[in-house]
PDB file of N, CA and C in Angstrom:
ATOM      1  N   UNK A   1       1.407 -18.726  -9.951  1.00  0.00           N
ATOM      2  CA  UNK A   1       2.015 -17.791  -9.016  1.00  0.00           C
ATOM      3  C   UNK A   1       1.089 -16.592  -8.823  1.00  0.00           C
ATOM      4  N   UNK A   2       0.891 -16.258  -7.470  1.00  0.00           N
ATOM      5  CA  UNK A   2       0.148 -14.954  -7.343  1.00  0.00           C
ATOM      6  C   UNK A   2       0.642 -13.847  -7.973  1.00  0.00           C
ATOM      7  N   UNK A   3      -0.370 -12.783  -8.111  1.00  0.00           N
ATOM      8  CA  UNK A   3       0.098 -11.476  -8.934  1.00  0.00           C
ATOM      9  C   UNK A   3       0.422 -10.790  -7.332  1.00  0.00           C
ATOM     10  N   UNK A   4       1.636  -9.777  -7.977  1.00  0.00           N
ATOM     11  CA  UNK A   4       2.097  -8.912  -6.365  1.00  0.00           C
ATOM     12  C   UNK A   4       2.378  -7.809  -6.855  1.00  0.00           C
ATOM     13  N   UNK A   5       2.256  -7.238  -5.697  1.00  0.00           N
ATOM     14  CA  UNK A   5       2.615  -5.346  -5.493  1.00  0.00           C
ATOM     15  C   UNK A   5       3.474  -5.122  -5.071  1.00  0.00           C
ATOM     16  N   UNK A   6       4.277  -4.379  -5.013  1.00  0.00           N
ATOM     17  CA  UNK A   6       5.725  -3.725  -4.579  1.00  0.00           C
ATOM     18  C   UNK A   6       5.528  -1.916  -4.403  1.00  0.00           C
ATOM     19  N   UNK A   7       5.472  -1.964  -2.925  1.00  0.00           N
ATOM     20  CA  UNK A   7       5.212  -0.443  -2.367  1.00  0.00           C
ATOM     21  C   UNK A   7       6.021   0.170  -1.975  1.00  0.00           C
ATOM     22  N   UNK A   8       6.317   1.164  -2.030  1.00  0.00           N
ATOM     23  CA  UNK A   8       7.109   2.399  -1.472  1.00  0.00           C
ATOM     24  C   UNK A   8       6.195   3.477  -0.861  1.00  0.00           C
ATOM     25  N   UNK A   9       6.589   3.254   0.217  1.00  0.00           N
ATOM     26  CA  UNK A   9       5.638   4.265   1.220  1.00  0.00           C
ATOM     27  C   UNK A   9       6.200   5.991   1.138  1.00  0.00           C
ATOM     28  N   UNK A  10       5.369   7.098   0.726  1.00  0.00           N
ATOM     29  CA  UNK A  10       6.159   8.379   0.771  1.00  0.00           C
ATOM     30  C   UNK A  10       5.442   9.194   1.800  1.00  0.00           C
ATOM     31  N   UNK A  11       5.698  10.232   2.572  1.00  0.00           N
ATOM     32  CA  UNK A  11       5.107  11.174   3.548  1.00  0.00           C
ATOM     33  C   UNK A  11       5.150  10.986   4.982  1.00  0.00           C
ATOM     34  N   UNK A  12       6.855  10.233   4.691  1.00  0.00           N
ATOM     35  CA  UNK A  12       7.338  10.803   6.075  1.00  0.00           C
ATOM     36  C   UNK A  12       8.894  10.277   5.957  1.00  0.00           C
ATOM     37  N   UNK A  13       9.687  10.371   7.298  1.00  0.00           N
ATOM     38  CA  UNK A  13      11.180   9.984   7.145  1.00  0.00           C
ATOM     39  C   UNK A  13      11.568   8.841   5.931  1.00  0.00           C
ATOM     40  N   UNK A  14      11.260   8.005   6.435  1.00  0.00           N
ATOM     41  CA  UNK A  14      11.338   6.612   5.820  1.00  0.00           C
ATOM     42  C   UNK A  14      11.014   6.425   4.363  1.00  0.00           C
ATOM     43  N   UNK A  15      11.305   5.869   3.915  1.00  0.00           N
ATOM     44  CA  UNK A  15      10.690   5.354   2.442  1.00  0.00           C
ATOM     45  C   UNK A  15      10.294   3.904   2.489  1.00  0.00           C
ATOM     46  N   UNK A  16      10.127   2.995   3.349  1.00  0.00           N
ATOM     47  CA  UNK A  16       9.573   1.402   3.267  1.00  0.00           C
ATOM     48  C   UNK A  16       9.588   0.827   2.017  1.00  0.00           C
ATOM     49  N   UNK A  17       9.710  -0.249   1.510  1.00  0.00           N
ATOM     50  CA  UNK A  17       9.465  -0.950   0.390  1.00  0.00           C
ATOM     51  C   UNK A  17       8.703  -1.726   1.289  1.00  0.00           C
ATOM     52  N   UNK A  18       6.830  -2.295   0.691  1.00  0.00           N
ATOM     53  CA  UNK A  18       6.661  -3.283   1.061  1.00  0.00           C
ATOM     54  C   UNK A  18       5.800  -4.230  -0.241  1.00  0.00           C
ATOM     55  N   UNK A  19       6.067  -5.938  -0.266  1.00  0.00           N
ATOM     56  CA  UNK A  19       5.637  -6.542  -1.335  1.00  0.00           C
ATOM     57  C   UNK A  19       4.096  -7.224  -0.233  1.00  0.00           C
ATOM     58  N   UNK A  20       3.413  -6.752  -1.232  1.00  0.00           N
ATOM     59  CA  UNK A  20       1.540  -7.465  -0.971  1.00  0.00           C
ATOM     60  C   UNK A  20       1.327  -8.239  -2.189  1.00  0.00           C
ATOM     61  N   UNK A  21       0.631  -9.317  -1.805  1.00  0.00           N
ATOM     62  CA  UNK A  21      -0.232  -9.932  -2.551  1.00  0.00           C
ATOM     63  C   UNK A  21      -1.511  -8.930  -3.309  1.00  0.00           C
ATOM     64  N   UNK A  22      -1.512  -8.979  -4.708  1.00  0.00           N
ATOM     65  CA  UNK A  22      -2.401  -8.198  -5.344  1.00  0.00           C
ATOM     66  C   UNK A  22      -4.062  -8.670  -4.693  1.00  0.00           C
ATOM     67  N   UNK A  23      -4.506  -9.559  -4.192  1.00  0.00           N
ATOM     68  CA  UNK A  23      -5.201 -10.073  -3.759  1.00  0.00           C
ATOM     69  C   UNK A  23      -5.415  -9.897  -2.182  1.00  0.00           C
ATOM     70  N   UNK A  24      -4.826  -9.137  -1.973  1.00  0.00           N
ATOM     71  CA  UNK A  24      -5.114  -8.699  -0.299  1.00  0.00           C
ATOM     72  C   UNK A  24      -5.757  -7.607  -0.508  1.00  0.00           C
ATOM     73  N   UNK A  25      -6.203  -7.230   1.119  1.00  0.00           N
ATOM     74  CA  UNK A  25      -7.170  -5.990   0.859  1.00  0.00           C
ATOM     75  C   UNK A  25      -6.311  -4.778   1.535  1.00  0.00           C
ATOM     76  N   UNK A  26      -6.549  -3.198   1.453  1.00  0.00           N
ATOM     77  CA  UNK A  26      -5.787  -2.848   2.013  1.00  0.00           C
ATOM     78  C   UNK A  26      -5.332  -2.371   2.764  1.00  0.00           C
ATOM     79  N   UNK A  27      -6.684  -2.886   4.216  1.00  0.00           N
ATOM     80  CA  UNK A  27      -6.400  -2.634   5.271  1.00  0.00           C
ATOM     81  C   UNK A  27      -4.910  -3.575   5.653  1.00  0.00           C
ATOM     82  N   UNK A  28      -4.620  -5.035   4.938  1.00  0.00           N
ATOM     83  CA  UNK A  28      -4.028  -5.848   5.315  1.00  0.00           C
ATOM     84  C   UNK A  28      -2.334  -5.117   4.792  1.00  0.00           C
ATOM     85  N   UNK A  29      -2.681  -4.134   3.661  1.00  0.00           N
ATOM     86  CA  UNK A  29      -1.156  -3.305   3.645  1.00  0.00           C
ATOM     87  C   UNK A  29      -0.638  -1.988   4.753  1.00  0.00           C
ATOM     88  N   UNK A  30      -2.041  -1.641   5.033  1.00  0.00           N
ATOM     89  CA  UNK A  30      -2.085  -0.843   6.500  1.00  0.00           C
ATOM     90  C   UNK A  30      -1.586  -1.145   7.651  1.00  0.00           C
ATOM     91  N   UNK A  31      -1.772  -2.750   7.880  1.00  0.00           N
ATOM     92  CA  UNK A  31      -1.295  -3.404   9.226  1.00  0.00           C
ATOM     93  C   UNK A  31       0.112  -3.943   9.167  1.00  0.00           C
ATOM     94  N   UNK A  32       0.215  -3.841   7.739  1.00  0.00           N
ATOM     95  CA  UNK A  32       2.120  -4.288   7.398  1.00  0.00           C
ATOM     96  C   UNK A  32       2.490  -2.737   7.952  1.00  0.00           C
ATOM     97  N   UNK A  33       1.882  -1.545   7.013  1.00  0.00           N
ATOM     98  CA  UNK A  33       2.751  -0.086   7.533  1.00  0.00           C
ATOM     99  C   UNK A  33       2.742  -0.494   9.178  1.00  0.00           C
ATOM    100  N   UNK A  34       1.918  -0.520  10.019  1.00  0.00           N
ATOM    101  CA  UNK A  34       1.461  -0.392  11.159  1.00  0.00           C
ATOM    102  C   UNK A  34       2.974  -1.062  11.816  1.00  0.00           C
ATOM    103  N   UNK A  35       3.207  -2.515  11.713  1.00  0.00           N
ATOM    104  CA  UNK A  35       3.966  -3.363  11.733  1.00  0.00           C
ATOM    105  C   UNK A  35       5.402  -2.792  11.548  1.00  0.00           C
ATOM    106  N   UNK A  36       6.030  -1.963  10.720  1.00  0.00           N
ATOM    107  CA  UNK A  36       6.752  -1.217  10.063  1.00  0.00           C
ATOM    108  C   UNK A  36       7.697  -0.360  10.833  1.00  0.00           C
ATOM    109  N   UNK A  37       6.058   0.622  11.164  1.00  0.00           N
ATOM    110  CA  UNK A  37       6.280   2.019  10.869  1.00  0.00           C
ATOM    111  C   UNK A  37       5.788   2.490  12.126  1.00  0.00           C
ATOM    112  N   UNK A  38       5.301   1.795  13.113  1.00  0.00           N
ATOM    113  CA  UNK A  38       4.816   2.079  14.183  1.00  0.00           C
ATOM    114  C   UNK A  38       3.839   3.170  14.155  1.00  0.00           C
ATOM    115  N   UNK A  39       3.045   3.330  13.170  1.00  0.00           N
ATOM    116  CA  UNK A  39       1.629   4.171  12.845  1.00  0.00           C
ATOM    117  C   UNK A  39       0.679   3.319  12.790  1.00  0.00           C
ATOM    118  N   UNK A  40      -0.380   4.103  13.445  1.00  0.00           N
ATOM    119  CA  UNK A  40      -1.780   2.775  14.053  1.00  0.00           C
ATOM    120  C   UNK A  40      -2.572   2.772  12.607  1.00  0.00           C
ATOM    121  N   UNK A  41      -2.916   1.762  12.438  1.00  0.00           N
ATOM    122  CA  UNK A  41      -4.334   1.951  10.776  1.00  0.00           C
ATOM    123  C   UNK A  41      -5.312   3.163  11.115  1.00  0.00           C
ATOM    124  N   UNK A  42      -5.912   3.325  12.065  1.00  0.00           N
ATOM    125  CA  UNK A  42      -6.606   4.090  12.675  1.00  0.00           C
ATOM    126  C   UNK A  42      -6.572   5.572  12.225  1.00  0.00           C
ATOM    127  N   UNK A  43      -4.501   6.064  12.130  1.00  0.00           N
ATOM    128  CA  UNK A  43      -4.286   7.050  11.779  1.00  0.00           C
ATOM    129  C   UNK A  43      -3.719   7.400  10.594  1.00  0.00           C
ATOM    130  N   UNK A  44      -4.076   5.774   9.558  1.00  0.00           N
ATOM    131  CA  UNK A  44      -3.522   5.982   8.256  1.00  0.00           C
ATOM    132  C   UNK A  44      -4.680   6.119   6.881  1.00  0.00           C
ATOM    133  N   UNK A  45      -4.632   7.169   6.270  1.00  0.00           N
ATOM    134  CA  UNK A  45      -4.719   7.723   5.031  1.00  0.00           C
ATOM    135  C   UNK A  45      -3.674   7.045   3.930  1.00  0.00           C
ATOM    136  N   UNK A  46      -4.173   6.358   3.288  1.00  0.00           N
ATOM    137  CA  UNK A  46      -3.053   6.333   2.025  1.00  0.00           C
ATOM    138  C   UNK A  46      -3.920   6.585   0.763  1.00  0.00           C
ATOM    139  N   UNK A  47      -3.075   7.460  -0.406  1.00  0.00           N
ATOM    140  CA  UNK A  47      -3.646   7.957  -1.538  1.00  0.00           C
ATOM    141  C   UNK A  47      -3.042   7.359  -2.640  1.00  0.00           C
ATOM    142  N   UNK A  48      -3.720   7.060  -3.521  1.00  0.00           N
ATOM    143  CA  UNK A  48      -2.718   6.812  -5.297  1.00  0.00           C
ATOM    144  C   UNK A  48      -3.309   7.604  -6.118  1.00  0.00           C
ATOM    145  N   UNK A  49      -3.071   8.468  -6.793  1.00  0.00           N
ATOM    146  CA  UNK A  49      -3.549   8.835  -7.816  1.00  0.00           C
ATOM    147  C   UNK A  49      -4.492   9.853  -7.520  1.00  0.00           C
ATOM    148  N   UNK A  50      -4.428  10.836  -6.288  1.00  0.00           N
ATOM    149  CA  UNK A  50      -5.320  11.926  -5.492  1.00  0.00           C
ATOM    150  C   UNK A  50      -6.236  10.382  -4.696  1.00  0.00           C
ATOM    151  N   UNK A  51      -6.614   9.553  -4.855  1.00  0.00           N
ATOM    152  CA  UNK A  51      -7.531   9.043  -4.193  1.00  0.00           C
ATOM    153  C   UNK A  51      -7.396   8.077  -2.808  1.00  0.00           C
ATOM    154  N   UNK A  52      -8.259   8.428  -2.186  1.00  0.00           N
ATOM    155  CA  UNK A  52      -7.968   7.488  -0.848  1.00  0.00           C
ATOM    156  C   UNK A  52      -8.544   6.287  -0.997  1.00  0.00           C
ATOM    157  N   UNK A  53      -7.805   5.653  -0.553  1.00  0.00           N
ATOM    158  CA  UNK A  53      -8.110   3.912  -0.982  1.00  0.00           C
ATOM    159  C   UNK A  53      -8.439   3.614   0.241  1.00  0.00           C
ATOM    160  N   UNK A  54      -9.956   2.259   0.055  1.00  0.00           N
ATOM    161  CA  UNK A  54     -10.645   2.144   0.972  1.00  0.00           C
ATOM    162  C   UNK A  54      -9.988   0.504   1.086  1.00  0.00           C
ATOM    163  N   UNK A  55      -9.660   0.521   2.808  1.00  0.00           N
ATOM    164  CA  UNK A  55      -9.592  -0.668   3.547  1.00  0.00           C
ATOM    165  C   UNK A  55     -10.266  -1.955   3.235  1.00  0.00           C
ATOM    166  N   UNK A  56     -11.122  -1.911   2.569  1.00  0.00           N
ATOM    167  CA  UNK A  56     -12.014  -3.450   2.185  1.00  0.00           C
ATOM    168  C   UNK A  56     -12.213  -3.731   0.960  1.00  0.00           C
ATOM    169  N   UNK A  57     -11.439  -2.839   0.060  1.00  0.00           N
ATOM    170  CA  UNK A  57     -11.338  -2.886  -1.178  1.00  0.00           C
ATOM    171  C   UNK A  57      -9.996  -3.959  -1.437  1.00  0.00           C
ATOM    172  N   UNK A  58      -9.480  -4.945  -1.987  1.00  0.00           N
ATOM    173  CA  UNK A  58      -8.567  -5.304  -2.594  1.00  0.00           C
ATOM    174  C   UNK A  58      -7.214  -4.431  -3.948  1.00  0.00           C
ATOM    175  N   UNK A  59      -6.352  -4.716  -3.222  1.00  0.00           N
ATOM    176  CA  UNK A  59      -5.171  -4.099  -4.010  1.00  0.00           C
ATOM    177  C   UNK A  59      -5.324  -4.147  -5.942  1.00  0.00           C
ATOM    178  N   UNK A  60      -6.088  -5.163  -6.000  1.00  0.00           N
ATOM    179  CA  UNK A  60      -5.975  -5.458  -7.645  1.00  0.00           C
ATOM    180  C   UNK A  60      -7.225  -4.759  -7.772  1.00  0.00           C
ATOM    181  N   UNK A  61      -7.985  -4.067  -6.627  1.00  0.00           N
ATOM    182  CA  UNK A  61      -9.321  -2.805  -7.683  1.00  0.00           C
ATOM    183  C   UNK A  61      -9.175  -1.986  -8.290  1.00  0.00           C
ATOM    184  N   UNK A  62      -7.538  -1.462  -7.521  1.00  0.00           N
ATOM    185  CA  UNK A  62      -6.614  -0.106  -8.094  1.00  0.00           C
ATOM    186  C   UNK A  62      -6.199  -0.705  -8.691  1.00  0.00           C
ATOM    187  N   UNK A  63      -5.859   0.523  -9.889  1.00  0.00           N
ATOM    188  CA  UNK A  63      -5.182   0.894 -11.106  1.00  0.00           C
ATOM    189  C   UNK A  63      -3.789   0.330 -10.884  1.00  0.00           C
ATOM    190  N   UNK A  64      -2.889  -0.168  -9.911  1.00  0.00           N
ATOM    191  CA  UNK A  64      -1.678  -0.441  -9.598  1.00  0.00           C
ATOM    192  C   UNK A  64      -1.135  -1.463 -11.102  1.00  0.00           C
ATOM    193  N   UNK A  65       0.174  -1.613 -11.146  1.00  0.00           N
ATOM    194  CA  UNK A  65       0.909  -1.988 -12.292  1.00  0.00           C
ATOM    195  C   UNK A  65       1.567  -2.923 -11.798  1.00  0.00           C
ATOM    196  N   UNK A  66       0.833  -4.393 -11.709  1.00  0.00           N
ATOM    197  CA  UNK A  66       0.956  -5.505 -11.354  1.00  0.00           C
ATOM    198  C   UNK A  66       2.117  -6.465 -11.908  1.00  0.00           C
ATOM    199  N   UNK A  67       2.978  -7.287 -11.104  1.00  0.00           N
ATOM    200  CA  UNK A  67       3.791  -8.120 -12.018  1.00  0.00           C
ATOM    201  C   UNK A  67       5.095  -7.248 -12.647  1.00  0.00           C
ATOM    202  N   UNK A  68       5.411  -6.123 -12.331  1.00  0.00           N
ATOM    203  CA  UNK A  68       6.387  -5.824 -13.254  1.00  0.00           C
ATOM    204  C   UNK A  68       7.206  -4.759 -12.273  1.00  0.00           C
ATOM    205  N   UNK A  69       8.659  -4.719 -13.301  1.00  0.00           N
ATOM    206  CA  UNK A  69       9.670  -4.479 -11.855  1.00  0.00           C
ATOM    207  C   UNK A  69      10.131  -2.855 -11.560  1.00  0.00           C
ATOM    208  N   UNK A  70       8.844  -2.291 -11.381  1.00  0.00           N
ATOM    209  CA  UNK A  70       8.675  -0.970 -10.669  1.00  0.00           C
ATOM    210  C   UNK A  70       7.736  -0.803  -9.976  1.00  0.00           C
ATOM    211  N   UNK A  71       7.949   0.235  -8.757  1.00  0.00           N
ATOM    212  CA  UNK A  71       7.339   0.104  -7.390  1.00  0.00           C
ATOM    213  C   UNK A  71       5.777   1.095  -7.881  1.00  0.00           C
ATOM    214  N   UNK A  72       5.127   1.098  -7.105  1.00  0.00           N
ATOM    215  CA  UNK A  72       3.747   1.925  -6.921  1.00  0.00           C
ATOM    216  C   UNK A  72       4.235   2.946  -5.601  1.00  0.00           C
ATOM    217  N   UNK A  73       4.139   4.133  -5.720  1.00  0.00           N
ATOM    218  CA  UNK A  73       4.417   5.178  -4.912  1.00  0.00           C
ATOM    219  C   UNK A  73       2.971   5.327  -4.238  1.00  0.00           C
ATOM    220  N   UNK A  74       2.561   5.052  -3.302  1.00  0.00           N
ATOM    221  CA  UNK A  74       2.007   5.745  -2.250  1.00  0.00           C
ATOM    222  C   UNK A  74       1.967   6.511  -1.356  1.00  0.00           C
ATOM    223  N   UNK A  75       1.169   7.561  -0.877  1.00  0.00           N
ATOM    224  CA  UNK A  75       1.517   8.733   0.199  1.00  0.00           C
ATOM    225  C   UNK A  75       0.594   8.226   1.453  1.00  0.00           C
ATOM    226  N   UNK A  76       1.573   8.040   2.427  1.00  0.00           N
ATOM    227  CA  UNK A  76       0.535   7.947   3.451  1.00  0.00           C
ATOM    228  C   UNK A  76       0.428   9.018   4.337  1.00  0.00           C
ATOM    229  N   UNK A  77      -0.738   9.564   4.564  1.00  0.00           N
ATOM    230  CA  UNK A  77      -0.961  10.919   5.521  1.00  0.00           C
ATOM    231  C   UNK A  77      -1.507  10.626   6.491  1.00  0.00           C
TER     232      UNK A  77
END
């Protein structure tokens, strides 16, 4: 079974839950917000941990807490 992420989007109305494959990259969690949230990738910033996470990087490069049943808080600006 794949390893997965479970997101909660923070920094704006909404709070989203969304589940990614730890193995995606994260422009591909950008185009789920996009999908969502009707915010273009273009105009999304997302941070964990003060840091901005880069689009061609994969979800399992970050520090995220894989497999287990609490969410990863992200801010998207």
């Amino acid at each position: 079974m794949a390893a997965t992420v479970a997101f909660k989007i923070t920094g704006g109305k909404l709070i989203p839950e969304i589940q990614m494959l730890a193995s995606e990259a994260i422009l591909a969690l950008k185009k789920s917000m996009q999908a969502r949230l009707d915010v273009p990738v273009a105009r999304q910033t997302i941070r964990f941990n003060n840091q901005a996470l880069a689009n061609d990087l994969k979800i399992d490069h970050y520090d995220f807490d894989i497999d287990h049943d609490h969410h990863q808080f992200v801010t998207l600006g």
